[in-house]
Protein backbone atom coordinates (compact mmCIF):
# COMPACT_ATOMS: atom_id res chain seq x y z
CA UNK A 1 -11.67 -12.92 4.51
CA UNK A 2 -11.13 -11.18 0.89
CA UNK A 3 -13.15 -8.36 -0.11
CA UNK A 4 -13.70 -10.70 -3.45
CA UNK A 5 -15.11 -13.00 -2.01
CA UNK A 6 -18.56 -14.30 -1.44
CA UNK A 7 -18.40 -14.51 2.20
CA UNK A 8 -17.38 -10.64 2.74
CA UNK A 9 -20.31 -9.92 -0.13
CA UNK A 10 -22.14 -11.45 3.03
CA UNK A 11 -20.06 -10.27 5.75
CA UNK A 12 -20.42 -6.46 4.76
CA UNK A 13 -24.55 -5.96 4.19
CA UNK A 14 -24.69 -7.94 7.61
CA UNK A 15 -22.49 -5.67 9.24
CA UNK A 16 -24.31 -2.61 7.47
CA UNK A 17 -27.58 -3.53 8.47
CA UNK A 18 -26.83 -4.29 12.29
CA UNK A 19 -24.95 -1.14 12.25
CA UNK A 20 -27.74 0.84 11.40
CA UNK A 21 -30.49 -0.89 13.81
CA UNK A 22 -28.29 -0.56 16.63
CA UNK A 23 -28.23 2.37 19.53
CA UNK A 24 -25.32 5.07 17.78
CA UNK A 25 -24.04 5.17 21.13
CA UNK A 26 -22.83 1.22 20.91
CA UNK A 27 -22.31 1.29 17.15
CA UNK A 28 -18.48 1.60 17.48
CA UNK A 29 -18.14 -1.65 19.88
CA UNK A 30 -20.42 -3.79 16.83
CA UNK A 31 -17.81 -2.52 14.35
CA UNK A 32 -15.23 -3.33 17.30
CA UNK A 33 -16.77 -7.16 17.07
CA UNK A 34 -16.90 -7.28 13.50
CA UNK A 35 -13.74 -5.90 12.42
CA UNK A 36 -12.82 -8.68 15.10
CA UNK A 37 -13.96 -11.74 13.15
CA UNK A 38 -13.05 -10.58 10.10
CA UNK A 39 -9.60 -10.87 11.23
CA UNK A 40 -9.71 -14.16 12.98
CA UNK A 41 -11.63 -15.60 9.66
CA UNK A 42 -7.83 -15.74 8.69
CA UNK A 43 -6.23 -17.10 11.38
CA UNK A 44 -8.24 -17.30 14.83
CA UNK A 45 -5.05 -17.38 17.01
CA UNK A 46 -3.31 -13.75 15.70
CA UNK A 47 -5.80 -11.89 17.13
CA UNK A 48 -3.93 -12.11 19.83
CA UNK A 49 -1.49 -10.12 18.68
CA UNK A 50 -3.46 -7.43 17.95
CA UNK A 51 -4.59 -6.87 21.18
CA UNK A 52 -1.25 -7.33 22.42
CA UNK A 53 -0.20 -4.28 20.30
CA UNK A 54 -3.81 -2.39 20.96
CA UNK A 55 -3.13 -2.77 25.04
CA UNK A 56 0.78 -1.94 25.19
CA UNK A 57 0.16 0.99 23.08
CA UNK A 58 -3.16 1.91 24.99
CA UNK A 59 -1.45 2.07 27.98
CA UNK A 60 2.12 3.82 26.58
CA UNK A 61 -0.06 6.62 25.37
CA UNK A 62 -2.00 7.24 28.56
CA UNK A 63 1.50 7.11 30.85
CA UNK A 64 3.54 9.56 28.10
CA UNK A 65 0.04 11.89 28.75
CA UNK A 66 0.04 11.49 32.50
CA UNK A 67 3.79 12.42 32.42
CA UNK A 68 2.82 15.39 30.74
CA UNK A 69 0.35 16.42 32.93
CA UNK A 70 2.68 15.64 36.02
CA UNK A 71 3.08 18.48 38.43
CA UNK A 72 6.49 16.45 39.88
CA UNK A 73 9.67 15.00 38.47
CA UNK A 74 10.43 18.28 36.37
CA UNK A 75 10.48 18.83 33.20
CA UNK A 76 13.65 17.28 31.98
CA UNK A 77 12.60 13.81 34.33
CA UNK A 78 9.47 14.29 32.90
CA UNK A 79 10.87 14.09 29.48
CA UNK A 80 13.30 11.60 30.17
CA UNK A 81 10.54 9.08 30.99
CA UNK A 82 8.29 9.40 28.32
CA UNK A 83 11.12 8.92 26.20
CA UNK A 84 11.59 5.45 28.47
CA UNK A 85 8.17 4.75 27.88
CA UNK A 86 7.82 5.17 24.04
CA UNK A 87 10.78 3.17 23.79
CA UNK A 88 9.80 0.20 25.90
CA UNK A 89 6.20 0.21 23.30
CA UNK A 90 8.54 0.69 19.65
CA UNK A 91 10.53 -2.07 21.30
CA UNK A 92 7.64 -4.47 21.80
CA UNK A 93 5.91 -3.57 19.00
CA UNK A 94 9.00 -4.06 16.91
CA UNK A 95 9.75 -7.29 18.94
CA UNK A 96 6.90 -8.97 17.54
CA UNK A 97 6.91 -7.72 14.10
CA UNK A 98 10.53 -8.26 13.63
CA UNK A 99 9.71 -11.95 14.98
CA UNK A 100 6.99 -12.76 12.99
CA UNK A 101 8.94 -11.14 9.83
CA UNK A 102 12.63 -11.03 9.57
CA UNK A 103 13.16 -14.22 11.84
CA UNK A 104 14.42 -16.46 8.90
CA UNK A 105 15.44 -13.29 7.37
CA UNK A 106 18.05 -12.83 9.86
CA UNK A 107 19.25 -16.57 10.45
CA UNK A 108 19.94 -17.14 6.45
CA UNK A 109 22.60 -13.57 6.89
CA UNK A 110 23.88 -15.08 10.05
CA UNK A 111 24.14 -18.76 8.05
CA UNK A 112 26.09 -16.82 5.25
CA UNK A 113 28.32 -15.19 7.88
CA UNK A 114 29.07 -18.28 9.55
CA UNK A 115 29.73 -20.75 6.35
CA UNK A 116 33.36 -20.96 6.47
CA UNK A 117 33.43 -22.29 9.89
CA UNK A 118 30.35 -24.82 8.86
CA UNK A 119 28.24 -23.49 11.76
CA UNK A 120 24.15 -23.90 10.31
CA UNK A 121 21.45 -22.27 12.29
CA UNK A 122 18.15 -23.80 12.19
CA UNK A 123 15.19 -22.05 10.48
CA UNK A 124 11.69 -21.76 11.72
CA UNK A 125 8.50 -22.21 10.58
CA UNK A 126 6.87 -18.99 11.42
CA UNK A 127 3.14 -18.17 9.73
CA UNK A 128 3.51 -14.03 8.51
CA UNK A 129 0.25 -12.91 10.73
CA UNK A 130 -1.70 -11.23 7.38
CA UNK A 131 -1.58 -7.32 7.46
CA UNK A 132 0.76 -6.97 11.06
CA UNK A 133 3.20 -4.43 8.83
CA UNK A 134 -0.09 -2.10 8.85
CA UNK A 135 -1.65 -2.46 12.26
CA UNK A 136 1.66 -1.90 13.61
CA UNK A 137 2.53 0.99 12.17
CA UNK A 138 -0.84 2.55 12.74
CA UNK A 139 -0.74 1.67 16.38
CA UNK A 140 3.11 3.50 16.47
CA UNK A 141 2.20 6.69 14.68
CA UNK A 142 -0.62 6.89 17.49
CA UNK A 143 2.11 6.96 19.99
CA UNK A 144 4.26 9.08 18.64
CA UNK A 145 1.40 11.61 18.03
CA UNK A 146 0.20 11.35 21.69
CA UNK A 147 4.15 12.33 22.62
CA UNK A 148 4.41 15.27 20.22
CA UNK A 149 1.15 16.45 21.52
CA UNK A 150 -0.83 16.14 17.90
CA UNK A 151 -3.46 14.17 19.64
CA UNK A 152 -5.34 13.60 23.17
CA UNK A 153 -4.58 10.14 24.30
CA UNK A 154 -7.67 8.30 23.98
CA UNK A 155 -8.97 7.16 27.49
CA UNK A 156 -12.17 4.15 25.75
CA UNK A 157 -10.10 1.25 25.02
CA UNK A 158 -12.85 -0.02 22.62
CA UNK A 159 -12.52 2.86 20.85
CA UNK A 160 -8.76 2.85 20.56
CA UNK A 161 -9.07 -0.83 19.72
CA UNK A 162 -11.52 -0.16 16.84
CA UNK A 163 -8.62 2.35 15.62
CA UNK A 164 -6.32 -0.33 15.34
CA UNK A 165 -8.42 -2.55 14.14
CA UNK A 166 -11.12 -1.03 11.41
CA UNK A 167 -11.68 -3.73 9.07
CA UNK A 168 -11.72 -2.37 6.03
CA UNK A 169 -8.35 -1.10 6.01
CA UNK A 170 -6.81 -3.07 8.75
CA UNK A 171 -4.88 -5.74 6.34
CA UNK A 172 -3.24 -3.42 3.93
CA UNK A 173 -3.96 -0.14 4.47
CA UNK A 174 -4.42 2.99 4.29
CA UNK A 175 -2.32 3.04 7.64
CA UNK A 176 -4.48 5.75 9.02
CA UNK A 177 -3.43 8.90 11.66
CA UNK A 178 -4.93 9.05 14.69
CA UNK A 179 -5.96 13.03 13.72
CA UNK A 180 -8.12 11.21 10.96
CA UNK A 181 -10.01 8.11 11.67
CA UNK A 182 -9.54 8.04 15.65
CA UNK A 183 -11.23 11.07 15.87
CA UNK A 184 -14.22 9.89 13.47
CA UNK A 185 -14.31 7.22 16.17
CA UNK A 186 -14.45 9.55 18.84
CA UNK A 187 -17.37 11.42 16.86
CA UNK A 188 -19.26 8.54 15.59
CA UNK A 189 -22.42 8.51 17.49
CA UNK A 190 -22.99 11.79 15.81
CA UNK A 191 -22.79 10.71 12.31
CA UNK A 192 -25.44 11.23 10.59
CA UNK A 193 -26.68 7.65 10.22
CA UNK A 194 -28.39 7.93 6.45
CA UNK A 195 -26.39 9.95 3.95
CA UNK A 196 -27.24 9.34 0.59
CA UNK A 197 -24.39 10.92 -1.11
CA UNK A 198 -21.87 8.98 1.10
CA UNK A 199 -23.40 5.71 0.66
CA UNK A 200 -23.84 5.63 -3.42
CA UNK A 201 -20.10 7.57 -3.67
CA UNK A 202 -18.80 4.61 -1.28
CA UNK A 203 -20.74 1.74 -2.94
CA UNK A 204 -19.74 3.23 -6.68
CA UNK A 205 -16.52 3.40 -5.20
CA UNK A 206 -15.91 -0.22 -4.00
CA UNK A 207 -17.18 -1.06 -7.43
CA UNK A 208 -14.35 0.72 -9.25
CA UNK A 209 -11.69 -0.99 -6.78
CA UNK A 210 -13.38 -4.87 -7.44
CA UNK A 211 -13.17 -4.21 -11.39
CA UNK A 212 -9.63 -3.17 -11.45
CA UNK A 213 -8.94 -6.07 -8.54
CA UNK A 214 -10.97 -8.69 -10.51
CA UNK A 215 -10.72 -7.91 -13.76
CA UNK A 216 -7.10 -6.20 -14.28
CA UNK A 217 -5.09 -7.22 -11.48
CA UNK A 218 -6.35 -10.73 -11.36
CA UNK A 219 -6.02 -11.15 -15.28
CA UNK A 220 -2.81 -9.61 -15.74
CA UNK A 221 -1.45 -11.69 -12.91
CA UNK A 222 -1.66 -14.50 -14.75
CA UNK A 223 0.70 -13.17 -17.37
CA UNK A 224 3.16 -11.94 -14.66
CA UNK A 225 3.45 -15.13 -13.30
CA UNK A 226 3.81 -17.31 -16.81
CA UNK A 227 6.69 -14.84 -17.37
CA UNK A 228 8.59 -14.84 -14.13
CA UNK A 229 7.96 -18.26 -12.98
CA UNK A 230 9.68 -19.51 -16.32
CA UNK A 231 11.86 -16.04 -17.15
CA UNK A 232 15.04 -18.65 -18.26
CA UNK A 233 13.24 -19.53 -21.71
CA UNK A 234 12.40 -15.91 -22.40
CA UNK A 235 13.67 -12.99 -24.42
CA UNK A 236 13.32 -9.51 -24.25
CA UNK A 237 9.77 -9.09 -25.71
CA UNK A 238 8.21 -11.14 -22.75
CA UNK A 239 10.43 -9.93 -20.27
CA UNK A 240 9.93 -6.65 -20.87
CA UNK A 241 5.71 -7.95 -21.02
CA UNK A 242 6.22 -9.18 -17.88
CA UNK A 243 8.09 -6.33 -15.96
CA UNK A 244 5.31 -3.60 -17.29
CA UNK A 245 2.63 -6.57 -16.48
CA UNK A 246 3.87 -6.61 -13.30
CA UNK A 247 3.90 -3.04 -12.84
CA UNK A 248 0.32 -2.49 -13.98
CA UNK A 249 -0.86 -5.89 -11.49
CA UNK A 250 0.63 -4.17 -8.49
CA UNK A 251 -0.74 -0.66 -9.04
CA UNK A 252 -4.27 -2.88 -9.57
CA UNK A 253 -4.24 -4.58 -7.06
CA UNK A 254 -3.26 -2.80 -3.90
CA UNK A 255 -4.91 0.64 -5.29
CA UNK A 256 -7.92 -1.88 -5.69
CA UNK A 257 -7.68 -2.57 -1.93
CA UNK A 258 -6.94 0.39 -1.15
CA UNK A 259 -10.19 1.53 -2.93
CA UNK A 260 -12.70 -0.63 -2.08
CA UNK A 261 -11.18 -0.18 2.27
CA UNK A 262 -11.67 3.65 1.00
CA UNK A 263 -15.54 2.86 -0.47
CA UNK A 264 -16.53 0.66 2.31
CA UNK A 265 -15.88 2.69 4.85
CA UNK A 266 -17.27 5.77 3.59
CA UNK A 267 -20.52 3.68 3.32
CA UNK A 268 -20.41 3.43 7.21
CA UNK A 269 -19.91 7.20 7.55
CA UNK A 270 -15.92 7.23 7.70
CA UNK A 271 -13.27 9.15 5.72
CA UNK A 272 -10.44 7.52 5.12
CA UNK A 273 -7.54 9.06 3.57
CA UNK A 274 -6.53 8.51 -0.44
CA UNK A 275 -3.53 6.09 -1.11
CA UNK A 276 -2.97 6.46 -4.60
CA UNK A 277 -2.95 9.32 -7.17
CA UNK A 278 -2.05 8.13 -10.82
CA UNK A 279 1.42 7.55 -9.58
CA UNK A 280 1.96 6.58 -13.13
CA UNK A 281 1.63 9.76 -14.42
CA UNK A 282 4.40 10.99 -11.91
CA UNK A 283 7.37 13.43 -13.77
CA UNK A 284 9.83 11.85 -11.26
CA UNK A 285 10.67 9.66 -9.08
CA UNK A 286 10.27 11.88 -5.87
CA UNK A 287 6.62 13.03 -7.34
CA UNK A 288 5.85 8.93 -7.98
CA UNK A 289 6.41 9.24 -3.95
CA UNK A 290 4.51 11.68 -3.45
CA UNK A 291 1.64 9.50 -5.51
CA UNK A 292 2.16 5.83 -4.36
CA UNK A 293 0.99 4.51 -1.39
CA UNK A 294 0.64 7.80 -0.01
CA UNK A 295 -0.30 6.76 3.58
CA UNK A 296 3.06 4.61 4.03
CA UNK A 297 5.23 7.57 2.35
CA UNK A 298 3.95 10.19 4.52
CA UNK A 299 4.35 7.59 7.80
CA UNK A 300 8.04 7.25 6.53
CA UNK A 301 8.29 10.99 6.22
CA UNK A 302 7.04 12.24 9.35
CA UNK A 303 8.30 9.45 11.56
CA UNK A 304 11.72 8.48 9.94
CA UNK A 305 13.11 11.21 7.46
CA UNK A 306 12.38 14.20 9.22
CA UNK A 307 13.51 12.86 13.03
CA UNK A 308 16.52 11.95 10.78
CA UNK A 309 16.93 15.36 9.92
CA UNK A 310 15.28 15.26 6.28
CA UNK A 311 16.38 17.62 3.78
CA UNK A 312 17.27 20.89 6.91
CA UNK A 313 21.10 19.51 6.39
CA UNK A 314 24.09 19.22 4.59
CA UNK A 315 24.00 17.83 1.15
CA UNK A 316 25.68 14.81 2.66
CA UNK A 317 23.59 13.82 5.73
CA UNK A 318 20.36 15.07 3.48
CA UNK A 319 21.19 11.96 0.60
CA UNK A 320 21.99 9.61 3.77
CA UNK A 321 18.66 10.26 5.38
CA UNK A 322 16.99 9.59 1.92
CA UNK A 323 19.16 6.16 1.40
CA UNK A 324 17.96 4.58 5.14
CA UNK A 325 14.57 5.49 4.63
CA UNK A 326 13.52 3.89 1.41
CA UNK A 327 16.08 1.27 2.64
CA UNK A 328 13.74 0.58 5.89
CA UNK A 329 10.58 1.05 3.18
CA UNK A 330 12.48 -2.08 1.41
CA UNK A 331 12.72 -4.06 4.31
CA UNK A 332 9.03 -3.16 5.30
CA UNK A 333 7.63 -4.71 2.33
CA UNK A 334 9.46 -8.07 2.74
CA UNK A 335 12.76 -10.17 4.01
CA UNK A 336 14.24 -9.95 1.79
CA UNK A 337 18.20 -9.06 -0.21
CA UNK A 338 16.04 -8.22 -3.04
CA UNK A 339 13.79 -5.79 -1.36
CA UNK A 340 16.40 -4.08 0.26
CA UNK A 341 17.81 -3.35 -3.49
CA UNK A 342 14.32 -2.03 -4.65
CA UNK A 343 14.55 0.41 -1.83
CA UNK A 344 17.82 1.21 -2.47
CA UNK A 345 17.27 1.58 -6.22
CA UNK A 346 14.53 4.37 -5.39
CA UNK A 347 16.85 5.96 -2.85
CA UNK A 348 19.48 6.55 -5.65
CA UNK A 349 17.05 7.41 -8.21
CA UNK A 350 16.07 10.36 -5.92
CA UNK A 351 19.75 11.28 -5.23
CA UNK A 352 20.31 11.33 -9.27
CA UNK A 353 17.78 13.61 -9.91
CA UNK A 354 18.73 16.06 -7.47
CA UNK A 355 21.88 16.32 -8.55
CA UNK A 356 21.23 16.22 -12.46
CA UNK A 357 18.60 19.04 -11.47
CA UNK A 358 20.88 21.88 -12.42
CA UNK A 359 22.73 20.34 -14.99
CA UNK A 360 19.03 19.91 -16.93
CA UNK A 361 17.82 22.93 -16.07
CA UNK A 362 21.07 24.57 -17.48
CA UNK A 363 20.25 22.17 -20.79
CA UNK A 364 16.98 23.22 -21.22
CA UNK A 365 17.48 26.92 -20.47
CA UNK A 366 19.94 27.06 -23.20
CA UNK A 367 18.01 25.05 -25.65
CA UNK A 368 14.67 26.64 -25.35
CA UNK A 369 12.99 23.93 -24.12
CA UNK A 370 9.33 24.26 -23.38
CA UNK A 371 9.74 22.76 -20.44
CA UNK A 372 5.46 22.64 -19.76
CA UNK A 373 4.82 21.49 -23.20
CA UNK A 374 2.54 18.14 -23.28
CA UNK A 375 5.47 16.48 -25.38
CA UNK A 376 8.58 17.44 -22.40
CA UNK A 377 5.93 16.25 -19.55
CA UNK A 378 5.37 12.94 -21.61
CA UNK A 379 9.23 11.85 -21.82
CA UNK A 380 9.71 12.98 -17.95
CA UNK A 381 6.69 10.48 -17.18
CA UNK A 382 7.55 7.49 -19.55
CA UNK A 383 11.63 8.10 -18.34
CA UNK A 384 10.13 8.22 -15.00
CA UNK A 385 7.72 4.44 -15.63
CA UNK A 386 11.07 2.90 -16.99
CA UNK A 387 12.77 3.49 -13.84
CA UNK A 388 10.09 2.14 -11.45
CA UNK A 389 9.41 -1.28 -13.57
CA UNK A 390 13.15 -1.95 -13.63
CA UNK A 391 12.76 -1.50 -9.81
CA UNK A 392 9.87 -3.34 -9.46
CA UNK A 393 11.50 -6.22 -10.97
CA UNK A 394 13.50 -6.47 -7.75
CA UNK A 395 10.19 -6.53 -6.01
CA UNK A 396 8.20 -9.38 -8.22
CA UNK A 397 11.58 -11.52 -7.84
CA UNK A 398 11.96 -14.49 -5.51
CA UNK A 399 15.32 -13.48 -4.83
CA UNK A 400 18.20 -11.03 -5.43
CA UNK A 401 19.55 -13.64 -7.70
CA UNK A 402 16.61 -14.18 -10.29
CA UNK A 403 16.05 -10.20 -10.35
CA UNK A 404 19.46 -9.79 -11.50
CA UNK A 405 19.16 -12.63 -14.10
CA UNK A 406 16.01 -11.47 -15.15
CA UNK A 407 16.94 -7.70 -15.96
CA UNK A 408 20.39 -9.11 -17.44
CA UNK A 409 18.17 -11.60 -19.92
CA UNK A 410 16.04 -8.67 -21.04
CA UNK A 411 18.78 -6.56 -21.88
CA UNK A 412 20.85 -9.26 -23.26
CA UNK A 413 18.43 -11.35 -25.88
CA UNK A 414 16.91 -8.84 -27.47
CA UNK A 415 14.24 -10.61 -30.25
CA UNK A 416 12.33 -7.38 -31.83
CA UNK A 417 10.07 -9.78 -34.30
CA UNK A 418 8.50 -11.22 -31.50
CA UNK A 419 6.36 -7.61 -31.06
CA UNK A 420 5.22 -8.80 -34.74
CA UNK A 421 4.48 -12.14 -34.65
CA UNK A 422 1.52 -12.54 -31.94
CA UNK A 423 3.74 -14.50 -29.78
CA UNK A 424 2.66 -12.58 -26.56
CA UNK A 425 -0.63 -14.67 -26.83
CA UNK A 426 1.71 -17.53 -25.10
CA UNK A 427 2.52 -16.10 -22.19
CA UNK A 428 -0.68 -17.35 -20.19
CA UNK A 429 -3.69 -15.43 -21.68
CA UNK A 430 -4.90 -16.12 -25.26
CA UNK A 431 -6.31 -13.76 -27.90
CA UNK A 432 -9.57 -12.87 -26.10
CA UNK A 433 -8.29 -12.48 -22.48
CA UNK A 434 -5.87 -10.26 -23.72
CA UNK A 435 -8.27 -8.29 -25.45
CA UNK A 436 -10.41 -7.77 -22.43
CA UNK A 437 -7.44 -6.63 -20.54
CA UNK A 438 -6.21 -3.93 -23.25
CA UNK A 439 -9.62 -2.78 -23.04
CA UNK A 440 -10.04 -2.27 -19.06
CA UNK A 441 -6.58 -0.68 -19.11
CA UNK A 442 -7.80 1.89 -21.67
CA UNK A 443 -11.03 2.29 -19.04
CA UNK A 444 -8.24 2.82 -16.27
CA UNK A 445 -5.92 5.36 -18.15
CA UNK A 446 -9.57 7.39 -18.82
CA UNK A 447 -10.54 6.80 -15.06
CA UNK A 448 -6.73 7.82 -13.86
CA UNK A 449 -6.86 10.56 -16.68
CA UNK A 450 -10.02 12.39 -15.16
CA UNK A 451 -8.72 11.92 -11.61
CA UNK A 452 -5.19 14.01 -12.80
CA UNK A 453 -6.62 16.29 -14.57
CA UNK A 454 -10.18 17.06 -12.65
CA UNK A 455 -8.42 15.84 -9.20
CA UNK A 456 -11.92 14.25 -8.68
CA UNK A 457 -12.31 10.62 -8.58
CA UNK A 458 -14.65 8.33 -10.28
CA UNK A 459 -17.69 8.51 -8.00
CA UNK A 460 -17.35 12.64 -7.95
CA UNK A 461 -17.07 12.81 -12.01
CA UNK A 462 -19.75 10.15 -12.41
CA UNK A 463 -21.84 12.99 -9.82
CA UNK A 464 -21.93 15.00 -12.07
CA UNK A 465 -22.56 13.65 -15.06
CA UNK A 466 -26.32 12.97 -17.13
CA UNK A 467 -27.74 10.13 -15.09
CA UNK A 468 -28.08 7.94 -18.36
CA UNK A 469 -24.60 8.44 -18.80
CA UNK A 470 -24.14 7.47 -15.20
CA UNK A 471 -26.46 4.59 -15.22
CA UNK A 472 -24.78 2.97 -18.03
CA UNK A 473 -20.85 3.43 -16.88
CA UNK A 474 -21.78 1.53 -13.23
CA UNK A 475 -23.26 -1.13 -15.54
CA UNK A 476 -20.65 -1.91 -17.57
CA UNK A 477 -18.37 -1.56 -14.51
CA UNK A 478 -20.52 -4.20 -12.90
CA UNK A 479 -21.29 -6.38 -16.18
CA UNK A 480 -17.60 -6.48 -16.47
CA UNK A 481 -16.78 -7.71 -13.25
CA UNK A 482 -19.24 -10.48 -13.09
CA UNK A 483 -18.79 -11.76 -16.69
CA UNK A 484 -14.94 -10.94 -17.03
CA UNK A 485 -13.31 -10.76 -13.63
CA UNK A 486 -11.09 -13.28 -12.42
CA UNK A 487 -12.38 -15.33 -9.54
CA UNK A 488 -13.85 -18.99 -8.77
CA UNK A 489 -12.60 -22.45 -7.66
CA UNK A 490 -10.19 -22.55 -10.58
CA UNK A 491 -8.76 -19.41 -9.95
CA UNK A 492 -5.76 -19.29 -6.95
CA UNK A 493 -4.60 -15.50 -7.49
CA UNK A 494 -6.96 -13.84 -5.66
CA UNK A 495 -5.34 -12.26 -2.55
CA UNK A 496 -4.55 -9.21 -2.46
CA UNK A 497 -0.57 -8.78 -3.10
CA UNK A 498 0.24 -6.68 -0.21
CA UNK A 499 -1.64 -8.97 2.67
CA UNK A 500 1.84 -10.44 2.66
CA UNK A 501 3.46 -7.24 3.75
């Protein structure tokens, strides 16, 4: 089920409405059911493998807390087993992800491998469950926080299951802590049922995410696809079109997801946590990081980098732990040569900068330069957009093959009088689709603008604003996406890019 869709704009006031007639003290298992079918609308059978992951983890967090609570065994057996024990649940966890995932993935490096002695292994034709990349990981951090003590094991399955399970972020995110939204769960029947504020700041804020879903992501989409699907018979102009297009459909789309999850559920009474802060407007790659899917970059950082050792190390061992985790953040996103290479590429980038640090600081020590003047911050953040769209080629790209050929073409046939000669009308959207799309990205850089410099977002500024004022920008908002957004029987780009992640 897609949140633009008509059957989750009947799905969620359904689910609303029972939730608020219902006993608070069996609200959670309703939202338990529902988050339930929401996931099986996709594919009935995979919930199976939810509850696979919801019980072994379930039952690995209440054995590493028993363990701890043991008054036998000692404290190095103790130790010792719940080591055993969180092992045995990354292991099956893993298992089934890494089936489900890298299966093919895996034979086609092991067909390369064995080519010169003619040996073929068969592929298989395995359905990507939607979303198992986040429910995983969610379900993993849980454990890992029950071992380190950050959080009480929880002893209601239901509850637990709802954790794993919420529906509005349970396909793509935010991949939640159990510090966060299991203990909301835990608290629930003491929400306060009716809360004005939370419900009109939710519903204004699923109607941001479904206009910059529906009517940039979708629309520019189109574009993207024209240009990569036929990238041989272009030149630089398009290519270039099509890398920022690209760049500006993913940012769309999954902070459109991520906003509307973030909207829906604070309409229920839940908090989740933000997943995107103008990461355009980052000054570096390590600060577009910090910015971009927040919730998987802090996972990666508190579960991978720092057990690694992090930055607490030699020069050396600090640049290796940055290189296997964005190369593990590549191979999270998809199975893929040319993932691996985008996570590589942001790996380096971070390596460069720490090491052309002093050297730039030296420069612009000698040189005077203003270093917080608007016009130095501008060429950090467009030097810093370059690098990310040349990176996110390697991520649009079928293959390692056609990224490479792609970036090569764009550097190589350069045709500067196509930016004059209103050729980018071809690439898939004529004159007055790309108007409309010029126009909601100005809307988004004001939007983004106000959240970096007021670090409020569009429901809080629109708060506090003349209610005229107010009235008028949720009208357009919604005007726009029923008149302009991208959506119907002809339309086949409407899921949500990182469902296949």
């Amino acid at each position: 089920m897609l949140f633009n869709s008509t059957q989750f704009l009947i799905f969620f006031p359904i689910v609303l409405l029972i939730y608020y007639i219902l006993p608070s003290k069996i609200r959670y298992v309703w939202l338990l059911i529902s988050s339930y079918y929401f996931y099986m609308c996709w594919n009935p059978v995979y919930i199976v493998l939810i509850l696979i992951s919801t019980v072994i983890t379930y039952i690995c967090a209440r054995l590493v807390e028993m363990l701890k609570g043991a008054s036998y065994g000692g404290a190095e057996g103790k130790k010792l087993w719940m080591k055993l024990t969180i092992a045995v649940c990354f292991i099956a966890n893993l298992g089934i992800l890494i089936y489900f995932k890298y299966t093919n993935f895996l034979i086609d490096i092991a067909n390369q491998l064995l080519k010169p002695l003619n040996i073929a292994v068969p592929s298989f034709d395995i359905l990507l469950p939607v979303g198992i990349s986040f429910y995983t990981f969610q379900a993993l951090g849980y454990t890992i926080d029950v071992y380190r003590g950050q959080c009480k094991a929880e002893k209601n399955i239901l509850k637990y299951a709802l954790f794993v399970s919420f529906f509005p972020q349970l396909v793509a995110g935010p991949i939640e802590r159990s510090e966060n939204l299991l203990n909301q769960i835990r608290s629930e029947h003491k929400h306060k049922l009716w809360d004005y504020e939370k419900i009109t700041t939710g519903l204004i804020t699923m109607l941001w995410g479904f206009f910059i879903k529906i009517v940039i992501a979708d629309r520019v989409a189109i574009l993207v696809d024209t240009v990569f699907n036929s990238y041989e018979k272009y030149q630089m102009t398009a290519l270039v079109a099509g890398a920022i297009g690209f760049a500006l459909q993913i940012y769309c789309d999954f902070a459109g997801y991520s906003t509307i999850a973030i909207g829906a559920a604070k309409v229920l009474g839940f908090e989740l946590m933000e997943n995107f802060d103008t990461p355009y407007f980052a000054e570096s790659v390590a600060d577009f990081w910090r910015r971009w899917h927040i919730s998987l970059s802090s996972w990666f950082k508190d579960y991978l980098y720092i057990p690694l050792g992090g930055s607490r190390c030699s020069k050396l061992k600090h640049y290796r732990n940055i290189l296997i985790t964005f190369t593990v953040s590549g191979l999270w996103h998809g199975a893929g040569l040319n993932y691996v290479v985008w996570g590589l590429c942001h790996g380096v980038y971070q390596i460069v900068e720490n090491e052309l640090h002093p050297l730039f600081y030296k420069i612009n020590e000698k040189l005077g330069t203003k270093v917080k003047s608007f016009g130095y911050r501008l060429f950090k953040v467009a030097v810093t957009f370059v690098l990310v769209d040349i990176a996110w080629i390697f991520f649009r790209a079928d293959s390692l093959y056609q990224a490479l050929h792609y970036i090569q073409r764009m550097f190589k046939y350069r045709d500067w009088w196509s930016l004059f000669d209103l050729s980018i009308y071809e690439l898939g959207l004529d004159i007055q689709e790309m108007n409309i799309l010029i126009s909601s990205v100005i809307l988004l850089f004001l939007v983004d603008l106000i959240q970096y410099k007021k670090k409020m977002s569009l429901a809080g500024f629109l708060s506090k604003q003349w209610i005229v004022f107010r009235w008028g920008v949720l009208f357009v908002l919604l005007f726009c996406c029923i008149v302009f957004g991208c959506y119907g029987p002809g339309f086949n780009s409407a899921q949500f890019i990182y469902f296949q992640f």
